[in-house]
Protein backbone atom coordinates (compact mmCIF):
# COMPACT_ATOMS: atom_id res chain seq x y z
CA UNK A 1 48.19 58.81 28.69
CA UNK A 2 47.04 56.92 31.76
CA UNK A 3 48.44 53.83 30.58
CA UNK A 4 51.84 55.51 29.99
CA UNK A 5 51.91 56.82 33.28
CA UNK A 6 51.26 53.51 35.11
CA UNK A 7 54.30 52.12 33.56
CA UNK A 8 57.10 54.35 34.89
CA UNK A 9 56.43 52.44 38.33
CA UNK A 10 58.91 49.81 38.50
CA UNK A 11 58.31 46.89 40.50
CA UNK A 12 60.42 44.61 42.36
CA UNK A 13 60.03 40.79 42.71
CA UNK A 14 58.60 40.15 46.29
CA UNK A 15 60.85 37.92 47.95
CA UNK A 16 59.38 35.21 50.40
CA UNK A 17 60.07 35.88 54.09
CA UNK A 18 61.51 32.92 55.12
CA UNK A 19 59.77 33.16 58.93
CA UNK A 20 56.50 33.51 57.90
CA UNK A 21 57.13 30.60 55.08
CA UNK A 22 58.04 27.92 58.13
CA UNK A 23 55.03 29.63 60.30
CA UNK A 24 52.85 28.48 57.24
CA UNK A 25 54.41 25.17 56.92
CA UNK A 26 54.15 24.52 60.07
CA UNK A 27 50.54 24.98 60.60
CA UNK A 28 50.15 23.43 57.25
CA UNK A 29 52.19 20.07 58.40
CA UNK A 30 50.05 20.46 62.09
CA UNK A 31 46.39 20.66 60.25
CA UNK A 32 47.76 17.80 57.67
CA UNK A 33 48.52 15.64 60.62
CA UNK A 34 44.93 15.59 62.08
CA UNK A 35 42.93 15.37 58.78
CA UNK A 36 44.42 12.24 57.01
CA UNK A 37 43.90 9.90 60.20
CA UNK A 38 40.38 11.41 60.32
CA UNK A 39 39.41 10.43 56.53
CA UNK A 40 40.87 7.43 56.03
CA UNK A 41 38.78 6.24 58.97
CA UNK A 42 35.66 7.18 56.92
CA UNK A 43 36.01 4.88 53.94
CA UNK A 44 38.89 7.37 52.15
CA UNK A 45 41.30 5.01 50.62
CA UNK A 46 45.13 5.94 50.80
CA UNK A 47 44.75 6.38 47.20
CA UNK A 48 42.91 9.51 47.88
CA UNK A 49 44.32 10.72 50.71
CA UNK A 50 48.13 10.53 48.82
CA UNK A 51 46.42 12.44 45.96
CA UNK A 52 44.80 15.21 48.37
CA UNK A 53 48.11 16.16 49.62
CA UNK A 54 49.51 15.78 46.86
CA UNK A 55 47.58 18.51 45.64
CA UNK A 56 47.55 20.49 48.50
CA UNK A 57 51.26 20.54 48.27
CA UNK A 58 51.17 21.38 44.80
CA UNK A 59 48.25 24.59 45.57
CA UNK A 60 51.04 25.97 48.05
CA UNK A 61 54.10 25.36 46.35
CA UNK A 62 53.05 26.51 42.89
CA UNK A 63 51.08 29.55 45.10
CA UNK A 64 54.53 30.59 46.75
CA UNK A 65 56.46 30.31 42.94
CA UNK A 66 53.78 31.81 40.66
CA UNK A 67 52.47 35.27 43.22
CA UNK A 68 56.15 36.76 42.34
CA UNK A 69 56.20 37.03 38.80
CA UNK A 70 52.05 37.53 38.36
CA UNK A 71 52.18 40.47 40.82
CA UNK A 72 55.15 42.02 38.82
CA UNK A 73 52.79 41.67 35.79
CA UNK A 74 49.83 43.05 37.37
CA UNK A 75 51.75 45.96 38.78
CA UNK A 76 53.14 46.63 35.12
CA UNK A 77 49.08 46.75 33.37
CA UNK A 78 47.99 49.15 36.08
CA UNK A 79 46.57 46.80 38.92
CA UNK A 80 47.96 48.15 42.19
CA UNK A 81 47.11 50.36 45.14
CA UNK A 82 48.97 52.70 47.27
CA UNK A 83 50.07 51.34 50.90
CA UNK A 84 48.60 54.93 53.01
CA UNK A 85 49.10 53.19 56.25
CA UNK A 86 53.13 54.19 56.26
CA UNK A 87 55.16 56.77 56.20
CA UNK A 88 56.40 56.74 53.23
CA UNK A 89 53.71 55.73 50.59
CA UNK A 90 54.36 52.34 48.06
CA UNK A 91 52.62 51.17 45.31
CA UNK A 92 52.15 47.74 45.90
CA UNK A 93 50.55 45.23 42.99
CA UNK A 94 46.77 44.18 43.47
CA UNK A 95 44.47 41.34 42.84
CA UNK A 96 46.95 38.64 43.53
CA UNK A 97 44.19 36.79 44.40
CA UNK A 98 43.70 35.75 41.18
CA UNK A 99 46.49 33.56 41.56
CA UNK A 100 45.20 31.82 44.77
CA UNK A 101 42.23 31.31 43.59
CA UNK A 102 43.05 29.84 40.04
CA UNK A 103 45.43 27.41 41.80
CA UNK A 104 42.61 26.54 44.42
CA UNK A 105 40.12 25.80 41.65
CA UNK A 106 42.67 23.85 39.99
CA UNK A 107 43.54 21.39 43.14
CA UNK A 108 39.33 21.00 43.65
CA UNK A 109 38.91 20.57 40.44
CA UNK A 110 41.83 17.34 40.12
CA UNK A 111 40.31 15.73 43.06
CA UNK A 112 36.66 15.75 42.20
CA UNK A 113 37.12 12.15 40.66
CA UNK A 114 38.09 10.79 44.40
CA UNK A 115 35.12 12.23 46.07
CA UNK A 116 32.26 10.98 43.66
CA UNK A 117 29.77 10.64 47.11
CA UNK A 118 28.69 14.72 46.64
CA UNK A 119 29.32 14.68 42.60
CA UNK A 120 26.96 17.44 42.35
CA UNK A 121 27.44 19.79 45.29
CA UNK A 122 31.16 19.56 44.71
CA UNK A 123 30.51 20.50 41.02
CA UNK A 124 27.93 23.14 41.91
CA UNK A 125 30.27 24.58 44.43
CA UNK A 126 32.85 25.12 42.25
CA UNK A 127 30.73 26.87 40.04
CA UNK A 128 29.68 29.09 42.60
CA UNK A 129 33.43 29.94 43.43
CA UNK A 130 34.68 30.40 40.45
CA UNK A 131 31.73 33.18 39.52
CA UNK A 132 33.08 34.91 42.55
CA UNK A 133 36.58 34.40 41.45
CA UNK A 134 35.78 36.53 38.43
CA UNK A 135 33.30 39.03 40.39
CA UNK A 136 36.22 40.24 42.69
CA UNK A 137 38.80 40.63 39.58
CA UNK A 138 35.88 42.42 37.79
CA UNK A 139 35.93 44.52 40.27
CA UNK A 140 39.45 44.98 40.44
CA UNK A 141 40.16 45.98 37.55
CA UNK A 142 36.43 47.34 36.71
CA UNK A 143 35.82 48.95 40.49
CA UNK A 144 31.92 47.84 40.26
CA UNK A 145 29.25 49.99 42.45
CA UNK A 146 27.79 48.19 45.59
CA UNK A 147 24.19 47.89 44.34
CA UNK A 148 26.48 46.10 41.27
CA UNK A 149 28.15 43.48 43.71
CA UNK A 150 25.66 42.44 45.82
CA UNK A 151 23.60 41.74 42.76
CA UNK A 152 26.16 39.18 41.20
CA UNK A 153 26.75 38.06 44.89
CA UNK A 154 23.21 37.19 44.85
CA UNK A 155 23.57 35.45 41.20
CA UNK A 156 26.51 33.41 41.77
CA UNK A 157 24.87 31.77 44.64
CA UNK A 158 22.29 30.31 41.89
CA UNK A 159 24.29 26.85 41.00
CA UNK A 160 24.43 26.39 45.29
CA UNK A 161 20.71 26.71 45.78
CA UNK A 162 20.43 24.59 42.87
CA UNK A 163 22.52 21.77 43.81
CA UNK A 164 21.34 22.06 47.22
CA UNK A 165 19.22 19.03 48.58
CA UNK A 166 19.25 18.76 51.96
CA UNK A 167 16.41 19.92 54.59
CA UNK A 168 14.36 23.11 53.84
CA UNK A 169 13.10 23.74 57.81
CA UNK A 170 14.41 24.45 60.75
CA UNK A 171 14.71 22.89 64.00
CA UNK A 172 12.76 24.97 66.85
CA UNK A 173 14.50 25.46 69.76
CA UNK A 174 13.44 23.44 72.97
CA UNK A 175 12.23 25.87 74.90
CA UNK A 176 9.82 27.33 72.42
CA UNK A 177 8.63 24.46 71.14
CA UNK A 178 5.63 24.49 73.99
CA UNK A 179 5.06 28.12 72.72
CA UNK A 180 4.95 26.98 68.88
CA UNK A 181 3.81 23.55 69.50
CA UNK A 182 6.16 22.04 66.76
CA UNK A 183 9.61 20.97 66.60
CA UNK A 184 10.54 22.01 63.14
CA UNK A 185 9.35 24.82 60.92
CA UNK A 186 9.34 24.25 57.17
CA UNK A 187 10.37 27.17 55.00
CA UNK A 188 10.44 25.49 51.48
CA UNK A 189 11.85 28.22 49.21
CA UNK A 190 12.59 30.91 52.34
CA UNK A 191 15.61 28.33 53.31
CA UNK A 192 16.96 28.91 49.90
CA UNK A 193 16.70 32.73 50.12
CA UNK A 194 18.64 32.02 53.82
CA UNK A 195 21.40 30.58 52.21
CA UNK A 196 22.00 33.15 49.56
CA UNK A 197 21.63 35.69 52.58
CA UNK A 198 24.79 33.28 53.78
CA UNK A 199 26.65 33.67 50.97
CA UNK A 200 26.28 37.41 50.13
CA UNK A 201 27.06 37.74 54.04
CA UNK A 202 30.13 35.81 53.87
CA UNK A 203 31.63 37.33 50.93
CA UNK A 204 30.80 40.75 51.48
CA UNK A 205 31.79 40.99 55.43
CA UNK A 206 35.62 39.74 54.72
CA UNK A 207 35.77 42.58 52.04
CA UNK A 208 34.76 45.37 54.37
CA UNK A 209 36.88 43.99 57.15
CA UNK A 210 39.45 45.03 55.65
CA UNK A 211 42.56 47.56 55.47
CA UNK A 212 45.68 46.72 57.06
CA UNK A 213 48.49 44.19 56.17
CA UNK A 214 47.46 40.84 56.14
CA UNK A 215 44.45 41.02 58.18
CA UNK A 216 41.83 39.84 54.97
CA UNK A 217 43.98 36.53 54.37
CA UNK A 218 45.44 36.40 58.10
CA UNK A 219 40.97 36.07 59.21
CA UNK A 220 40.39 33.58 56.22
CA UNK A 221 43.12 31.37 57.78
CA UNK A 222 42.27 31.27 61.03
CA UNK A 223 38.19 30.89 59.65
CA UNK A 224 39.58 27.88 57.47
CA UNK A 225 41.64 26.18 60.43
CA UNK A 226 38.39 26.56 62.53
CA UNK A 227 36.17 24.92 59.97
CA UNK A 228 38.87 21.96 59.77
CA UNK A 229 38.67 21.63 63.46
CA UNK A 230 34.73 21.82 63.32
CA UNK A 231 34.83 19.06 60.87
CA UNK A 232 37.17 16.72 62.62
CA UNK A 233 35.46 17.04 65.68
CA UNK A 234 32.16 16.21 63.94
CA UNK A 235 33.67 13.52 62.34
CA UNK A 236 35.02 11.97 65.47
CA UNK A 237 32.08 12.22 67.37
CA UNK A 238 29.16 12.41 65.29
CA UNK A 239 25.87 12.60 66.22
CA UNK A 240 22.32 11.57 64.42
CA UNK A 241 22.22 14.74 62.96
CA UNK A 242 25.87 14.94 61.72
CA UNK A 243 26.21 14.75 58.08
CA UNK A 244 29.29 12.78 57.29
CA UNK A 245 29.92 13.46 53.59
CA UNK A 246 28.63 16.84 54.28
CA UNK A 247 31.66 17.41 56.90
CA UNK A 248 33.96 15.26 54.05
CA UNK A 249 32.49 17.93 51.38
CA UNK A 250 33.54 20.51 54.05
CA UNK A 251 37.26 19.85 54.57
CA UNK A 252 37.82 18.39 50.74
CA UNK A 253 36.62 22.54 49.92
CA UNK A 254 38.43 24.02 52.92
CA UNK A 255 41.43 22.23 52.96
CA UNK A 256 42.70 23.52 50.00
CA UNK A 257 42.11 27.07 50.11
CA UNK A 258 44.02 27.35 53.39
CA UNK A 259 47.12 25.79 51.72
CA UNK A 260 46.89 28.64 48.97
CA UNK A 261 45.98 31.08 51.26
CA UNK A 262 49.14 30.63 53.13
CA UNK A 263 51.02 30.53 50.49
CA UNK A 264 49.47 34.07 49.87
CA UNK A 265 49.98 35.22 53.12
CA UNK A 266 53.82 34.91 52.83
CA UNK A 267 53.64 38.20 50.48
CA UNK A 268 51.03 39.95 52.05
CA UNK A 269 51.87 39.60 55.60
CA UNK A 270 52.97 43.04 57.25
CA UNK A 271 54.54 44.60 55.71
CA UNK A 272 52.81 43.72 52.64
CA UNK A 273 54.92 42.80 49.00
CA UNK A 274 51.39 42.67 47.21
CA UNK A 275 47.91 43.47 48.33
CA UNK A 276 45.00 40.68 47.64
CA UNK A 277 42.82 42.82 46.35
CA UNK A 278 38.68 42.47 46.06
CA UNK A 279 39.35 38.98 43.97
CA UNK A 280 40.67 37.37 47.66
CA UNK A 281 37.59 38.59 49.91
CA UNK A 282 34.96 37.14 47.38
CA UNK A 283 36.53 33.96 46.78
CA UNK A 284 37.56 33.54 50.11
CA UNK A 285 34.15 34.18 51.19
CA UNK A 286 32.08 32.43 48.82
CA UNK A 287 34.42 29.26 49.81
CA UNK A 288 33.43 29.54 53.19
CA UNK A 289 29.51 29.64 52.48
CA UNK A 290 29.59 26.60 50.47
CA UNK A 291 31.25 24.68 52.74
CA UNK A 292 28.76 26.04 55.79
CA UNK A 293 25.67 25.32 53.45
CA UNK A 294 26.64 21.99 51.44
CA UNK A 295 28.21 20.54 55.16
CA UNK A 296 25.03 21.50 56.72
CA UNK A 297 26.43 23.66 59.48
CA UNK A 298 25.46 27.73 57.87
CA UNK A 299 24.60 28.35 61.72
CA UNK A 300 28.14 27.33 63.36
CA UNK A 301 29.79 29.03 60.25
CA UNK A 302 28.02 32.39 61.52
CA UNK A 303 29.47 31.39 65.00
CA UNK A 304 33.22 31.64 63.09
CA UNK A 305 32.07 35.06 61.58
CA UNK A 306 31.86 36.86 64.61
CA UNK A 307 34.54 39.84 64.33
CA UNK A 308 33.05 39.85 60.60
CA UNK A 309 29.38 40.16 62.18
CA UNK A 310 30.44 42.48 64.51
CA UNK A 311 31.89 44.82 62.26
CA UNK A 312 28.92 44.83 59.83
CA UNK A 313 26.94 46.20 62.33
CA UNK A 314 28.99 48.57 63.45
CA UNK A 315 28.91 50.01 59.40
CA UNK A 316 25.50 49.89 58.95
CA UNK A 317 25.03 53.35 59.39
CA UNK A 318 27.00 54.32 56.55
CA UNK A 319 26.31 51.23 54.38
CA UNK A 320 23.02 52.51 54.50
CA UNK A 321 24.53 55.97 53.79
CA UNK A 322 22.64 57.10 56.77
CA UNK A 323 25.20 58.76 57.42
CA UNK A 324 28.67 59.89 54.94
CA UNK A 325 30.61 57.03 53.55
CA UNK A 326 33.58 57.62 52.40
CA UNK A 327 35.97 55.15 49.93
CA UNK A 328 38.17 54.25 52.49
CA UNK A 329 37.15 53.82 56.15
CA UNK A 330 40.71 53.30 57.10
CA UNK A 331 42.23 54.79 60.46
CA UNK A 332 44.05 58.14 60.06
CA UNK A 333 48.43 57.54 60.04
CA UNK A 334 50.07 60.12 61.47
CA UNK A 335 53.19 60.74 60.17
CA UNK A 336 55.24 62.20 63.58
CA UNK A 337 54.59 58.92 65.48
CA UNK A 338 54.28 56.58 62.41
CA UNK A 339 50.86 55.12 64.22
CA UNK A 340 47.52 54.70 63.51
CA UNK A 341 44.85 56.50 64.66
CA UNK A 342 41.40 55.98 64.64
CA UNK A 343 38.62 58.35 63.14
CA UNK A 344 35.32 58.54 65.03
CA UNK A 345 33.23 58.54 61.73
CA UNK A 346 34.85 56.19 60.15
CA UNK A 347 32.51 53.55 62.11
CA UNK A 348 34.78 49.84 61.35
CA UNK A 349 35.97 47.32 64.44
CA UNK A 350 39.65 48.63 63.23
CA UNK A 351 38.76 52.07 64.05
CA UNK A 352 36.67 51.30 67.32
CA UNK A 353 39.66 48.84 68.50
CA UNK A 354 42.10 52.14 68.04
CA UNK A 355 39.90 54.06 70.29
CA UNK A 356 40.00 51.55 72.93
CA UNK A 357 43.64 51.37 72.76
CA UNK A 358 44.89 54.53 71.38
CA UNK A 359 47.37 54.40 68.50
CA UNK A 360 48.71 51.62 67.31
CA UNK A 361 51.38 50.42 64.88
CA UNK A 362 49.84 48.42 62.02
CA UNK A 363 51.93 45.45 62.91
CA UNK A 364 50.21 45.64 65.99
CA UNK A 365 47.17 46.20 65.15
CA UNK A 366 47.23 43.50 62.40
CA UNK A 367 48.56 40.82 65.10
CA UNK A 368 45.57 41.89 67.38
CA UNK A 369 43.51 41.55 64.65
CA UNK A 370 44.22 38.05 63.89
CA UNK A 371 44.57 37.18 67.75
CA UNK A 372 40.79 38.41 68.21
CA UNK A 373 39.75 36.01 65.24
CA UNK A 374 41.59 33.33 67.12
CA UNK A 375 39.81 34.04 70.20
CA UNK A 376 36.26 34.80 69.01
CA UNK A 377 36.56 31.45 66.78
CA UNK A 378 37.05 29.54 70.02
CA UNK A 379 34.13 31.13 71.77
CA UNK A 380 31.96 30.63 68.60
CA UNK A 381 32.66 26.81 68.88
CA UNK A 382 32.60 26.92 72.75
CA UNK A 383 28.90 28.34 72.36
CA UNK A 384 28.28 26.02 69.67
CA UNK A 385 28.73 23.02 71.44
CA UNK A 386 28.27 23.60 74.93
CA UNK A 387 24.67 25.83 74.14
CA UNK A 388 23.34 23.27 71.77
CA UNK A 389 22.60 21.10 74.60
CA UNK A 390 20.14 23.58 76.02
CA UNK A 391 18.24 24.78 72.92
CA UNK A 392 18.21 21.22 70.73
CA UNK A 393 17.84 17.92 72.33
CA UNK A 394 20.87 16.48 70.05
């Protein structure tokens, strides 16, 4: 009876708005532009470079022609959600990041035999996304409880940890080294339980910051092009502690799943033609960990997450269920003005930024969104490089 119900909606193909498709290209020919000089200076040959954009042509080209027809499809067996932020309410097809994420896997995947310096971690973290991949579409379609998720967050960071083989301790800051008398810490098997806290953190704090037009793939692209700039300036000036294949791991991972993110982003900028659903925030996530842990940098990636850390804490009170939590802790529309408004117990960044500012459009509030990830991503790597000075002596 269900079923038959779900298919009297009729859905259109979503068109590709041709702004937003030169916005993408553009920052897609800009970020191009800077990483091929960078890696063919570090012993990439031109073989591999060719092939990488090949394929990262390929991931948002074959991103921008398959999302049409696939969210038609999905929309037609019952995967979609209901746009409340307007007016007038849409159904809108879901979990179109199943798309981006099978085309991401398969661009990693056809490169792996140029990059055979990290065989392992690139294999492990491949694993590791594609178990998220299929998390977030379980979910989807299955709508899994928390205590569920954060479980098989915790279990697809197993082939990570495994793979993982770089330092277990931590460097002690310089000025409490004369209070600790040691420079490093070692915290064998409580490093590895640090990086799956990394992981489940990363994945998890996209998908609650979440809940208007664009703003869970517009704050993975910005995250992505300020890994890529972290990586090209550590490969440009590296230090003794810089780990050059790590950084090479880093932008080989990242690389790619900006190009099919923005290829995504075409259809689910505002207003949205399909919505990303949970399969987006975990992969996206779980992409970003890998390439924080395997590159060595999980403490500058934190630095990236700061609207994402921000917002966790805010929620903490009703993750906890301290106090209520409902399904959806999205600001209140209301339908004379056409803005959002935000509710004072619905305690998100989205709802705290509407209080500051009073109601809002959700184009607006998406673009401020994405600005503030902009911004905070440029403090993160200010404080990154101009504090490391004071607390580590490289």
């Amino acid at each position: 009876m269900g079923a038959k119900a779900e298919a009297t909606h009729h859905f259109a193909l979503p068109t590709a708005p041709r702004t937003v498709v030169c916005v993408s290209l553009a920052i897609l020919a800009v970020c191009a532009s800077v990483v091929v000089p960078v890696l063919m200076t570090h012993d990439i040959s031109c073989m591999a470079c060719a092939v990488f954009c090949g394929l990262c042509l390929f991931g948002f080209g074959t991103s921008l022609v398959l999302i049409p027809g696939t969210a038609v499809l999905c929309g037609e067996k019952g995967l979609y959600g209901r746009d409340i932020n307007k007016t007038q309410t849409f159904i809108i097809p879901e979990a179109l990041g199943l798309v981006t994420g099978t085309v991401y896997l398969t661009c990693v995947v056809l490169f792996s035999p140029f990059f055979p310096q990290m065989g392992e971690e690139y294999n492990a973290a491949m694993m590791a996304v594609c178990f998220m991949i299929l998390l977030g579409f379980a979910d989807d379609v299955l709508d899994l409880r928390w205590r569920h998720k954060i479980f098989l967050s915790f279990l697809a960071t197993v082939p990570l940890l495994v793979a993982y083989t770089g330092p277990t301790d931590i460097v002690v800051p310089l000025p409490l080294r004369g209070i600790l008398r040691m420079d490093f810490v070692p915290l064998g098997y409580l490093y590895h339980f640090y990086m799956s806290l990394i992981a489940v953190f990363c994945t998890n704090s996209i998908n609650i910051y979440a809940g208007v037009n664009g703003l869970e793939v517009g704050q993975s692209v910005v995250i992505a092009c300020s890994v890529i700039a972290f990586n090209i300036m550590e490969l440009t000036h590296p230090t003794q502690s810089t780990s050059i294949n790590g950084q090479l791991l880093s932008i080989f991972l990242v690389f790619p799943f900006l190009v099919t993110s923005l290829g995504l982003i075409v259809f689910n900028w505002y207003p949205s033609q399909v919505f990303v659903g949970d399969t987006f925030t975990y992969f996206a996530g779980m992409v970003f960990a890998v390439a924080g842990i395997l590159g060595g940098f999980s403490k500058t990636m934190l630095l990236l997450f700061l609207p994402q850390l921000l917002n966790f804490i805010v929620s903490i009170p009703q993750l906890l269920h301290i106090i209520p939590c409902p399904r959806h802790r999205l600001p209140k529309l209301n339908p004379d003005t056409g803005l959002l408004e935000g509710i004072k117990t619905n305690l998100t960044l989205i709802n705290i930024l509407l209080h500051i500012t009073g109601p809002l459009s959700e184009k607006t509030i998406a673009r401020i969104l994405v600005g503030l990830q902009v911004v905070s991503s440029v403090i993160g790597l200010t404080l990154r490089y101009q504090l490391a000075s004071f607390f580590y002596s490289q």
